[in-house]
PDB file of N, CA and C in Angstrom:
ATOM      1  N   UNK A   1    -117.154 -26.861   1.505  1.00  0.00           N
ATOM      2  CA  UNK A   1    -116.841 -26.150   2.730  1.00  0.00           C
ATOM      3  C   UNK A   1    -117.271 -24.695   2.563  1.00  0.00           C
ATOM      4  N   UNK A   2    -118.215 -24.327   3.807  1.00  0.00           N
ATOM      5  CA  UNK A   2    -118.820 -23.087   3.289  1.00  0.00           C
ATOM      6  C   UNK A   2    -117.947 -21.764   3.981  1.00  0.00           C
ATOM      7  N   UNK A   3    -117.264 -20.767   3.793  1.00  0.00           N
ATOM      8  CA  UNK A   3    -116.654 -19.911   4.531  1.00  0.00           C
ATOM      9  C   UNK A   3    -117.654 -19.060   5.107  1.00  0.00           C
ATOM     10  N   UNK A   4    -117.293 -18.225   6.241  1.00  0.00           N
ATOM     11  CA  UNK A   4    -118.110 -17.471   7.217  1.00  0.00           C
ATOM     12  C   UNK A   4    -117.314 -16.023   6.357  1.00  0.00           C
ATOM     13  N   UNK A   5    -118.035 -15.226   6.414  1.00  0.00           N
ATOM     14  CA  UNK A   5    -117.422 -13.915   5.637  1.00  0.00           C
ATOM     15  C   UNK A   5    -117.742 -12.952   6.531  1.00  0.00           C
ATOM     16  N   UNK A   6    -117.032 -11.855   6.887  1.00  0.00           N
ATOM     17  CA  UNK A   6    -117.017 -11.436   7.413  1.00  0.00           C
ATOM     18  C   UNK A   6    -117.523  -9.755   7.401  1.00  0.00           C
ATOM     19  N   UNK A   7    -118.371  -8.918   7.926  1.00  0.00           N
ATOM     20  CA  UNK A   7    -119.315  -7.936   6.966  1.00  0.00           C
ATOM     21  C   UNK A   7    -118.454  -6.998   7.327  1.00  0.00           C
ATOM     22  N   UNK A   8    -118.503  -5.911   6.680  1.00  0.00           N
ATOM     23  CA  UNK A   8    -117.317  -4.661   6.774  1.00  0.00           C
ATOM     24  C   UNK A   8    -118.398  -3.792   7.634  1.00  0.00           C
ATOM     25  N   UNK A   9    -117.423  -3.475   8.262  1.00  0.00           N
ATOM     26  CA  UNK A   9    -118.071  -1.754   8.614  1.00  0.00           C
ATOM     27  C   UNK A   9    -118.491  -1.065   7.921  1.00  0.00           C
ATOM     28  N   UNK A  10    -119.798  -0.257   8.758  1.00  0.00           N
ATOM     29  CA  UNK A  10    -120.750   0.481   7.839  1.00  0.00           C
ATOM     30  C   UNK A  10    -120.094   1.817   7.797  1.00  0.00           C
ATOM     31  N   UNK A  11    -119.934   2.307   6.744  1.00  0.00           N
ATOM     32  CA  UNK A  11    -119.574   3.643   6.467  1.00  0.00           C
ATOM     33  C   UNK A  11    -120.311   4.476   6.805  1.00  0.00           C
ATOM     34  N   UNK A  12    -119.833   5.968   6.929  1.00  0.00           N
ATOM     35  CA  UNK A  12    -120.812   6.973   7.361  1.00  0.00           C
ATOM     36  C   UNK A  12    -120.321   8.037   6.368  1.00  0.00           C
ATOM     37  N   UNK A  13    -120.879   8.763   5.685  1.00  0.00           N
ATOM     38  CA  UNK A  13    -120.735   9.570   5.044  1.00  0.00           C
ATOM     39  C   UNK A  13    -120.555  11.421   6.124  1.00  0.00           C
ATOM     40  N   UNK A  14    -119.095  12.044   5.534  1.00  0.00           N
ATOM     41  CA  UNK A  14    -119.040  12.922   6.515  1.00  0.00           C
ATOM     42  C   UNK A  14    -118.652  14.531   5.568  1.00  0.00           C
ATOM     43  N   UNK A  15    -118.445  15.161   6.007  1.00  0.00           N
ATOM     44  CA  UNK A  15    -118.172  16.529   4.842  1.00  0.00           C
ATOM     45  C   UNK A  15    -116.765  17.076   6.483  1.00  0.00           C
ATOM     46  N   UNK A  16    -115.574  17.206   5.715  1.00  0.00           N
ATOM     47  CA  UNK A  16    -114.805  18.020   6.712  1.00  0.00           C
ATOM     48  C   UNK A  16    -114.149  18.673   5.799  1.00  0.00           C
ATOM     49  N   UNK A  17    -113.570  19.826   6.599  1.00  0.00           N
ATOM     50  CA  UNK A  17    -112.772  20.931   6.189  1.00  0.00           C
ATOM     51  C   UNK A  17    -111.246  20.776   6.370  1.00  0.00           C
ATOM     52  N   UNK A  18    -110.499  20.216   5.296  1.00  0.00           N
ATOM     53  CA  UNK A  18    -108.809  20.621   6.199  1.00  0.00           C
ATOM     54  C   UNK A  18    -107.734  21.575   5.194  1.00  0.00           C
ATOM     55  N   UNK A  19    -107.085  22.084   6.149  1.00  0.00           N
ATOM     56  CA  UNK A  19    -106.529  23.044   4.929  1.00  0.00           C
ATOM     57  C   UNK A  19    -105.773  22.475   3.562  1.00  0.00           C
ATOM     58  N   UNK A  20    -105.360  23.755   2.901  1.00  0.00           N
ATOM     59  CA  UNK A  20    -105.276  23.088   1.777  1.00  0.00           C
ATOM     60  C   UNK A  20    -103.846  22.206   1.398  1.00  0.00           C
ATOM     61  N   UNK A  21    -103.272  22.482   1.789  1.00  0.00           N
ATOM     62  CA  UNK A  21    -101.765  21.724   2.181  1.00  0.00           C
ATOM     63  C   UNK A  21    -102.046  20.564   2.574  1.00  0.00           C
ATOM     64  N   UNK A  22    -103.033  20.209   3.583  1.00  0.00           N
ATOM     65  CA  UNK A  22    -102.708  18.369   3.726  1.00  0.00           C
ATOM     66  C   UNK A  22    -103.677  17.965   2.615  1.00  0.00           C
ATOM     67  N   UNK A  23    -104.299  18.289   1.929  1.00  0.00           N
ATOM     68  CA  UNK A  23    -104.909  17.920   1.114  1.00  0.00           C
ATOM     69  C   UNK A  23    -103.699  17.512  -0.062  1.00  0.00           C
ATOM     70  N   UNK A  24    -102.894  18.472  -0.482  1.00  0.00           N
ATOM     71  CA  UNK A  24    -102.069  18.679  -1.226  1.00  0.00           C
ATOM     72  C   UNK A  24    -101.221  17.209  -0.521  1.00  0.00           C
ATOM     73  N   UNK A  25    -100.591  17.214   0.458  1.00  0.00           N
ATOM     74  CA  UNK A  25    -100.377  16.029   0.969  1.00  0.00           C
ATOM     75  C   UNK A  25    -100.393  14.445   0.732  1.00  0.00           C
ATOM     76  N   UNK A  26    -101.772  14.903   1.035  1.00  0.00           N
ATOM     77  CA  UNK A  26    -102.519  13.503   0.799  1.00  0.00           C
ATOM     78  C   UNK A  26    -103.104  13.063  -0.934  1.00  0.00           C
ATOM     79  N   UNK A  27    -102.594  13.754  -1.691  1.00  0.00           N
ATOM     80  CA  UNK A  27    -102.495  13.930  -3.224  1.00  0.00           C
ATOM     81  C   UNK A  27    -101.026  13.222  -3.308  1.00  0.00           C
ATOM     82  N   UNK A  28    -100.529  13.550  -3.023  1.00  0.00           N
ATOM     83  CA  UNK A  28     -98.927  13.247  -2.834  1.00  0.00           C
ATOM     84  C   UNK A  28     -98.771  11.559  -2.742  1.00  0.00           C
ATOM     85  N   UNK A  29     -99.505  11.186  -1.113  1.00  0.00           N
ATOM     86  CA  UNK A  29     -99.385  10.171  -0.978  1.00  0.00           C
ATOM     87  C   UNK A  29    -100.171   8.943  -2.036  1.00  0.00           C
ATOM     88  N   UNK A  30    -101.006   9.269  -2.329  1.00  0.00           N
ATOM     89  CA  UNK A  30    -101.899   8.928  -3.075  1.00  0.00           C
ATOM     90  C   UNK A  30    -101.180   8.764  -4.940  1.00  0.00           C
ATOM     91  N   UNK A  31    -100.839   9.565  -5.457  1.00  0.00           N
ATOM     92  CA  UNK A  31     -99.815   9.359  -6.333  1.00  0.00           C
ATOM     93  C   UNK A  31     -98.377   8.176  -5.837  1.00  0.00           C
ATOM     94  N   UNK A  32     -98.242   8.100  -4.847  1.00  0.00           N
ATOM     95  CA  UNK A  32     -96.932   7.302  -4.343  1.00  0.00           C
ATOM     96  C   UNK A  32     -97.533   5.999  -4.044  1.00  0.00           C
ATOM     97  N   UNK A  33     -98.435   5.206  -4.348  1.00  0.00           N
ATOM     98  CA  UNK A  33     -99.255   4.685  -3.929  1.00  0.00           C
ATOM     99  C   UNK A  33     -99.287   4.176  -2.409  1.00  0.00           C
ATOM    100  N   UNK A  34     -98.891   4.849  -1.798  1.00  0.00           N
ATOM    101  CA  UNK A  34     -98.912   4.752   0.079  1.00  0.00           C
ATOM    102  C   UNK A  34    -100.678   4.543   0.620  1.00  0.00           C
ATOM    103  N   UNK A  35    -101.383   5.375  -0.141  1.00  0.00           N
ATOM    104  CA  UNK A  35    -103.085   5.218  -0.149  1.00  0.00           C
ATOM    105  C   UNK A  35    -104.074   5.274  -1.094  1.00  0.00           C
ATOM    106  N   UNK A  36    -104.941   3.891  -1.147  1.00  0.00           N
ATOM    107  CA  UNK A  36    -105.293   4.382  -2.298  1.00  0.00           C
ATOM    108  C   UNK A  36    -106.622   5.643  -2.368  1.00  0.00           C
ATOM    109  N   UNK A  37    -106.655   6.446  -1.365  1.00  0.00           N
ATOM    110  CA  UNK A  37    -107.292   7.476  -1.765  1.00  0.00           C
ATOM    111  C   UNK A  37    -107.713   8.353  -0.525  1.00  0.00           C
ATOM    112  N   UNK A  38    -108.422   9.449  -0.480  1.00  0.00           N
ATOM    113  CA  UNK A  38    -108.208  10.686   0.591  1.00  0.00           C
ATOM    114  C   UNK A  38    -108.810  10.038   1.782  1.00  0.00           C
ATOM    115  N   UNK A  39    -110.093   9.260   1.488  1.00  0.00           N
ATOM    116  CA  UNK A  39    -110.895   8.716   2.433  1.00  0.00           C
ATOM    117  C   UNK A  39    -110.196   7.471   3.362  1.00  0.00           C
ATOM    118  N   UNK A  40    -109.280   7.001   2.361  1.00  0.00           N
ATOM    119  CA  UNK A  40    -108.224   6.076   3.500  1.00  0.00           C
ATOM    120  C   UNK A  40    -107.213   6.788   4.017  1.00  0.00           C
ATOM    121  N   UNK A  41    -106.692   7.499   3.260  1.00  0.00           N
ATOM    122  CA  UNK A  41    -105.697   8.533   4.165  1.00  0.00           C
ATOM    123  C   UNK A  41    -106.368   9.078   5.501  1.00  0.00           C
ATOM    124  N   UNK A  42    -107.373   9.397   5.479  1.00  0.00           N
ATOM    125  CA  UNK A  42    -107.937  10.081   6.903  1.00  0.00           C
ATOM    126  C   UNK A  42    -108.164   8.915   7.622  1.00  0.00           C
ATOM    127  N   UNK A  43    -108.846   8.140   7.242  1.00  0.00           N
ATOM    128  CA  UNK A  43    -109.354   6.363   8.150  1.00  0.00           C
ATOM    129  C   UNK A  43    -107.784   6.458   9.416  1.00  0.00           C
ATOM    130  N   UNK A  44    -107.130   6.234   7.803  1.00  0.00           N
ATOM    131  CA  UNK A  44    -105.824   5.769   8.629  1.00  0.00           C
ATOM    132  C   UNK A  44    -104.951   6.581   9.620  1.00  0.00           C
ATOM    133  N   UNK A  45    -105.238   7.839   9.385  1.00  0.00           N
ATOM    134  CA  UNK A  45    -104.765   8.902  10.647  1.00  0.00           C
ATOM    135  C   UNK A  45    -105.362   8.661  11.467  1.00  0.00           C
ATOM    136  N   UNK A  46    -106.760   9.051  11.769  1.00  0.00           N
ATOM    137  CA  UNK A  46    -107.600   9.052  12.647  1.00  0.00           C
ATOM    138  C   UNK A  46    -107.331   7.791  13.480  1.00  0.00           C
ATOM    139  N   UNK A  47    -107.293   6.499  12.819  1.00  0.00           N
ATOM    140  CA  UNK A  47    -106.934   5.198  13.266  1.00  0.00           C
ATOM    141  C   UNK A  47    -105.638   5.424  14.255  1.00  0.00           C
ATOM    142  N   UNK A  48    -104.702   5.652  13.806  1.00  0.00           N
ATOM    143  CA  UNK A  48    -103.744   5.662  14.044  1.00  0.00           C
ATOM    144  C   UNK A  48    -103.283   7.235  15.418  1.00  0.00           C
ATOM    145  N   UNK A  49    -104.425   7.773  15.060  1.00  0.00           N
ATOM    146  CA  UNK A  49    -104.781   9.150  16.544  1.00  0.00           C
ATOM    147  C   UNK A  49    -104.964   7.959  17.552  1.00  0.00           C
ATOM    148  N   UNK A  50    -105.987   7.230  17.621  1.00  0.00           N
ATOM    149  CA  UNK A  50    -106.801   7.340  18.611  1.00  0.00           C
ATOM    150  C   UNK A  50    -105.763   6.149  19.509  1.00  0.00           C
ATOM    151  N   UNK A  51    -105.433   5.075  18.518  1.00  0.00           N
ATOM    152  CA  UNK A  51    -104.458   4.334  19.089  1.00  0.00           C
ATOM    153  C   UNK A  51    -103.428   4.864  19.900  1.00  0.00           C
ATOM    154  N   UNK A  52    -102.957   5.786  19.609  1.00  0.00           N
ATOM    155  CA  UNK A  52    -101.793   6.430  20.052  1.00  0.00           C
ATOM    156  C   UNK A  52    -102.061   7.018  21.300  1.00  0.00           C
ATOM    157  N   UNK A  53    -103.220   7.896  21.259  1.00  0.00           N
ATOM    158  CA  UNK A  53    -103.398   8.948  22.311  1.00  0.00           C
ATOM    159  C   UNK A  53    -104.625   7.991  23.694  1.00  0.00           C
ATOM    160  N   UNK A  54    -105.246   6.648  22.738  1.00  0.00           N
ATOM    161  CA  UNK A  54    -106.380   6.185  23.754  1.00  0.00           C
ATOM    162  C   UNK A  54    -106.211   4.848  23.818  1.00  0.00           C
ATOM    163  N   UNK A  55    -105.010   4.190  23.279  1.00  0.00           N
ATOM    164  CA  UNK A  55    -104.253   3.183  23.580  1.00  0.00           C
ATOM    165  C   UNK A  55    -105.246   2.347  24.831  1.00  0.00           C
ATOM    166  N   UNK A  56    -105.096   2.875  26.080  1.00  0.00           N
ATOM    167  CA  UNK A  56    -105.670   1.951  27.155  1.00  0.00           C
ATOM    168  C   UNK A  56    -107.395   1.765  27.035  1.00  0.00           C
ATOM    169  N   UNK A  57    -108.193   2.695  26.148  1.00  0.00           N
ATOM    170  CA  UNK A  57    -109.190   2.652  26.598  1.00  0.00           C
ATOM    171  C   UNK A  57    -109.969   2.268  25.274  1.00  0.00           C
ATOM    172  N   UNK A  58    -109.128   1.579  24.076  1.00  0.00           N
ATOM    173  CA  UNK A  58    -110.226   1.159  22.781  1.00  0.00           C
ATOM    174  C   UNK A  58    -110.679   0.735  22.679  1.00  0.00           C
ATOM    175  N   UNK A  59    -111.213  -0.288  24.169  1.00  0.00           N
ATOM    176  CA  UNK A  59    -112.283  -1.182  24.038  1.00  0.00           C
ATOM    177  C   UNK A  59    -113.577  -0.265  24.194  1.00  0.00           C
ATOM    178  N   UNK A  60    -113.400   1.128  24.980  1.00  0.00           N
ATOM    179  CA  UNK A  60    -114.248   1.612  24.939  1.00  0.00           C
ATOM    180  C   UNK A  60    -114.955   2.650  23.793  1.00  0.00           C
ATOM    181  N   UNK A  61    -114.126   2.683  22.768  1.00  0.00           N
ATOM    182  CA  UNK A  61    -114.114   3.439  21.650  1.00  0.00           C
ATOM    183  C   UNK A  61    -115.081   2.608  20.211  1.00  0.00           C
ATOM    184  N   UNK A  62    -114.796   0.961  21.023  1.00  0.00           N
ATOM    185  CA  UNK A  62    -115.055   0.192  19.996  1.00  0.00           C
ATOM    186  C   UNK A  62    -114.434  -0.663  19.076  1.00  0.00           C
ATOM    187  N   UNK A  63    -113.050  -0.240  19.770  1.00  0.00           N
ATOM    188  CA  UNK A  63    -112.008  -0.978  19.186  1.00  0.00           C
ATOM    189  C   UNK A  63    -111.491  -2.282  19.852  1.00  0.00           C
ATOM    190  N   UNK A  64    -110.861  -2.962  19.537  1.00  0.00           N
ATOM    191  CA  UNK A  64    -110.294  -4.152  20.010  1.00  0.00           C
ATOM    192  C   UNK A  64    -108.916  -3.943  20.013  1.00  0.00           C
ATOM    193  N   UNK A  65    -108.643  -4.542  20.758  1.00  0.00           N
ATOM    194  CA  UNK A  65    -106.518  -4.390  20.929  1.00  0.00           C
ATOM    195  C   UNK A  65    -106.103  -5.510  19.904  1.00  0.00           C
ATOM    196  N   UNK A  66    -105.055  -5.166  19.829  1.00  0.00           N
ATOM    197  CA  UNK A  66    -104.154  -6.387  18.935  1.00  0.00           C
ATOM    198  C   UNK A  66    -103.562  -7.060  20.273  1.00  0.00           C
ATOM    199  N   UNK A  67    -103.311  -8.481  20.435  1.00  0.00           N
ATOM    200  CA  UNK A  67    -103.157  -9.399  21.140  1.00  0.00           C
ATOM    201  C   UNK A  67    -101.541  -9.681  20.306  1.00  0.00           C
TER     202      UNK A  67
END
């Protein structure tokens, strides 16, 4: 039985600036193992922005709703 696998999203490589406190932060969380690292810590904010604030419109973002 052959499984269908499923391809990940393509990453994009980005350079941002945030102060130094959420960095410090996100060190924090990252020691607590809540993430395993800065680049998922942001995924997962950002994720978790757009849901929040664009809720009605993520199909247009590219997102899919949870059913």
């Amino acid at each position: 039985m052959t499984e269908i696998k499923k391809k990940k999203p393509r990453m994009v490589n980005i350079t941002i600036n945030i102060p130094h406190i959420y960095d410090e932060n996100i060190h924090k969380l990252i020691d607590m193992k809540i993430v395993p690292s800065r680049s998922e810590a942001i995924r997962i904010a950002l994720r978790e922005y757009l849901q929040d604030e664009y809720d009605e419109t993520l199909e247009l973002l590219g997102y899919f709703k949870k059913k």
